[in-house]
C-alpha atoms as a PDB file:
ATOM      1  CA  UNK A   1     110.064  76.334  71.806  1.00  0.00           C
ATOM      2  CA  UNK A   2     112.384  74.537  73.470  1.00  0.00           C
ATOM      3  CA  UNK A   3     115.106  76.903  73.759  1.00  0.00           C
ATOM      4  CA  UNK A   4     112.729  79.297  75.161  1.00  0.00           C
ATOM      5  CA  UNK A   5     111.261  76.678  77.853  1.00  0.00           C
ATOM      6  CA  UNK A   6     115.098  76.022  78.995  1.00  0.00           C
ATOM      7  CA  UNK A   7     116.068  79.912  79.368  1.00  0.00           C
ATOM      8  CA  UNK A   8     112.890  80.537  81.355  1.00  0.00           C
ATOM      9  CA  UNK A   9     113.654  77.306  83.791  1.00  0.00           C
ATOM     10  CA  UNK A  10     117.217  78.825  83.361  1.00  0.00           C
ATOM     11  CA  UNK A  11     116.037  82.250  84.612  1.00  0.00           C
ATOM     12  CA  UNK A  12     113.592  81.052  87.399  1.00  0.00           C
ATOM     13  CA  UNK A  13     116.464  79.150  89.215  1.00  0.00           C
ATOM     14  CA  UNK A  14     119.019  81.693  89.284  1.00  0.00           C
ATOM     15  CA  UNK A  15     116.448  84.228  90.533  1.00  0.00           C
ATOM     16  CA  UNK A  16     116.069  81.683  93.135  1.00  0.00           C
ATOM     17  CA  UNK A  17     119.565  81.508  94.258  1.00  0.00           C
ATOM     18  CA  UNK A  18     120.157  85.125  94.249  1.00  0.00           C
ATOM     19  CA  UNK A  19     117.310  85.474  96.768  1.00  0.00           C
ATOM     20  CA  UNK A  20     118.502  82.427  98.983  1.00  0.00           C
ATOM     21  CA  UNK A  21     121.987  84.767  98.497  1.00  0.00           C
ATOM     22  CA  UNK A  22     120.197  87.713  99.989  1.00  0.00           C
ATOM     23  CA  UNK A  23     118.884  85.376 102.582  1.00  0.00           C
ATOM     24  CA  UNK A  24     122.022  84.061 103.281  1.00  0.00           C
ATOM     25  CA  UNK A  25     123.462  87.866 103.956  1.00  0.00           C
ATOM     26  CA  UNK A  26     120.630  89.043 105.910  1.00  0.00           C
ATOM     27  CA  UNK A  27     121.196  86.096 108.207  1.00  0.00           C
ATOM     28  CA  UNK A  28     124.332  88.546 109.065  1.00  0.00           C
ATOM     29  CA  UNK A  29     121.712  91.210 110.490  1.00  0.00           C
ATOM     30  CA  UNK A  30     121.845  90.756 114.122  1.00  0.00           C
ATOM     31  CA  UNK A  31     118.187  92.175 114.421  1.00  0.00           C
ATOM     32  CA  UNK A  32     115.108  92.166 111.872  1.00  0.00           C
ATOM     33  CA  UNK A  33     114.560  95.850 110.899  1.00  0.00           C
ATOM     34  CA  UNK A  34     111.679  97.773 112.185  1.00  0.00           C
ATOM     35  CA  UNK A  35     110.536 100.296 109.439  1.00  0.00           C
ATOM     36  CA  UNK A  36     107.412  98.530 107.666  1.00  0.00           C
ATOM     37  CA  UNK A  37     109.265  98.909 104.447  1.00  0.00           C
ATOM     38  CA  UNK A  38     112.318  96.605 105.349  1.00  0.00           C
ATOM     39  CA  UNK A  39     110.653  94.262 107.700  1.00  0.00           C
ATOM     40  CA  UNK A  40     108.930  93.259 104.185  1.00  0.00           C
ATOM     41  CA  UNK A  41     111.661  92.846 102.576  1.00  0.00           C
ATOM     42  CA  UNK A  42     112.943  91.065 105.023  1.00  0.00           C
ATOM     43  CA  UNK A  43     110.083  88.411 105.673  1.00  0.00           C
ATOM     44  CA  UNK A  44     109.859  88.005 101.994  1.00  0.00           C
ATOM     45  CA  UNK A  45     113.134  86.674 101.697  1.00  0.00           C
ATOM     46  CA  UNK A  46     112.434  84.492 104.633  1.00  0.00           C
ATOM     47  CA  UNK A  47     109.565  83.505 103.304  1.00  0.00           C
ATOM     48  CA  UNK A  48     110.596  82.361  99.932  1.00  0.00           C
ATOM     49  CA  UNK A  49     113.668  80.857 101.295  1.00  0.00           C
ATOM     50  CA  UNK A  50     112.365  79.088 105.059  1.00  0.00           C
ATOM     51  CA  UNK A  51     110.812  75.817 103.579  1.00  0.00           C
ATOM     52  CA  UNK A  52     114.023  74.911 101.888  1.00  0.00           C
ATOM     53  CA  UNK A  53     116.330  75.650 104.183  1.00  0.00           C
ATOM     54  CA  UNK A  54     114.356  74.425 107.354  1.00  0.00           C
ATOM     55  CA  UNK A  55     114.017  70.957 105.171  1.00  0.00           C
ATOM     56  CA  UNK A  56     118.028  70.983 105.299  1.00  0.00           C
ATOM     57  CA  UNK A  57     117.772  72.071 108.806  1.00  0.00           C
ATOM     58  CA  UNK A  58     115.783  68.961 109.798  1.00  0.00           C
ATOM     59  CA  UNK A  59     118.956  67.045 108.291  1.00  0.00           C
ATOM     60  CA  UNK A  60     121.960  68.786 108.699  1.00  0.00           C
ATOM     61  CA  UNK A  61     122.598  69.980 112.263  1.00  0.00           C
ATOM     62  CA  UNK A  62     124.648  72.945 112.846  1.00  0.00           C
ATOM     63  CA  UNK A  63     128.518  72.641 112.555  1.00  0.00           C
ATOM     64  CA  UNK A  64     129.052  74.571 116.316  1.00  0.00           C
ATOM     65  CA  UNK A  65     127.276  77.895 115.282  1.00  0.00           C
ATOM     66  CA  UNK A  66     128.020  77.317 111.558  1.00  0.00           C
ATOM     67  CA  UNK A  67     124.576  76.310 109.446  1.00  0.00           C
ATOM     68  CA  UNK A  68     125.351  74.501 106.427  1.00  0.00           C
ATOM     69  CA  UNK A  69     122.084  74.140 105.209  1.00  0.00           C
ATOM     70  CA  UNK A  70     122.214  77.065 102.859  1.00  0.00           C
ATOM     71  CA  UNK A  71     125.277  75.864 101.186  1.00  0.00           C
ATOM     72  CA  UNK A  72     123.529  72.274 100.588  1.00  0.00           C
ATOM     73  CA  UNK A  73     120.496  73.948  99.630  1.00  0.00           C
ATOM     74  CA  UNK A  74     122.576  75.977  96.704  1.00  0.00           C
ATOM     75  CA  UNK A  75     124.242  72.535  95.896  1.00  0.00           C
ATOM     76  CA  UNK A  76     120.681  71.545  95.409  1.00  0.00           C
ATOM     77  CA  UNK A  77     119.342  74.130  93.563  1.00  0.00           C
ATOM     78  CA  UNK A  78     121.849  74.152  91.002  1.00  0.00           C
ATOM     79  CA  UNK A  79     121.491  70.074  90.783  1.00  0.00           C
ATOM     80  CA  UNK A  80     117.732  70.205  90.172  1.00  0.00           C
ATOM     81  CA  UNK A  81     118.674  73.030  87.349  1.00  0.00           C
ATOM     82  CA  UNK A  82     121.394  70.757  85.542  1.00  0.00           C
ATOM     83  CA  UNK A  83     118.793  68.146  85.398  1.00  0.00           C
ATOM     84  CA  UNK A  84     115.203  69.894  84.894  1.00  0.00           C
ATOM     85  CA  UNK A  85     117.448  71.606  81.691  1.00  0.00           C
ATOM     86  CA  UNK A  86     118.911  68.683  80.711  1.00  0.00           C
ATOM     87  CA  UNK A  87     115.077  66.777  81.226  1.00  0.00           C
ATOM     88  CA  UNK A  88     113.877  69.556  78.632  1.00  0.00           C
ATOM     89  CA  UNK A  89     116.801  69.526  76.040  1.00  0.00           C
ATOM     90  CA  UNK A  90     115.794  65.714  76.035  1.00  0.00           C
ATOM     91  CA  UNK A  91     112.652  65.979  74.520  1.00  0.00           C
END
């Protein structure tokens, strides 16, 4: 039970980080697509990924025209993992 409870925490954060990944890459884009198709994809990933990062924004001002608030909101991520996991294996 508790194995299983860990692997699905597990799962649910690295799906997270691969779409603030994707996020991260279509920030690249210069323009948001136009074809209905891709402009979902593409607000979906904003969507998912705004709160968090605009949180960090609020913070962390930009480095020139470098944003770091992606790479503190993987640092993040991956810190709440270690200890929701670890929070779980405890009981």
């Amino acid at each position: 039970m508790k194995d299983d409870a860990i692997s699905y925490v597990n799962a649910f954060f690295t799906v997270y980080v691969i779409i603030l990944l994707v996020r991260i890459l279509l920030s690249w884009i210069p323009a948001a697509p136009v074809r209905p198709f891709w402009r979902a994809v593409y607000d979906f990933f904003h969507q998912c990924t705004d709160w968090l990062l605009n949180f960090f924004r609020r913070i962390i001002p930009p480095v020139g025209i470098l944003d770091l608030s992606p790479i503190v909101a993987l640092i993040v991520v991956y810190i709440a993992r270690a200890l929701i996991v670890n929070l779980i294996g405890s009981f």
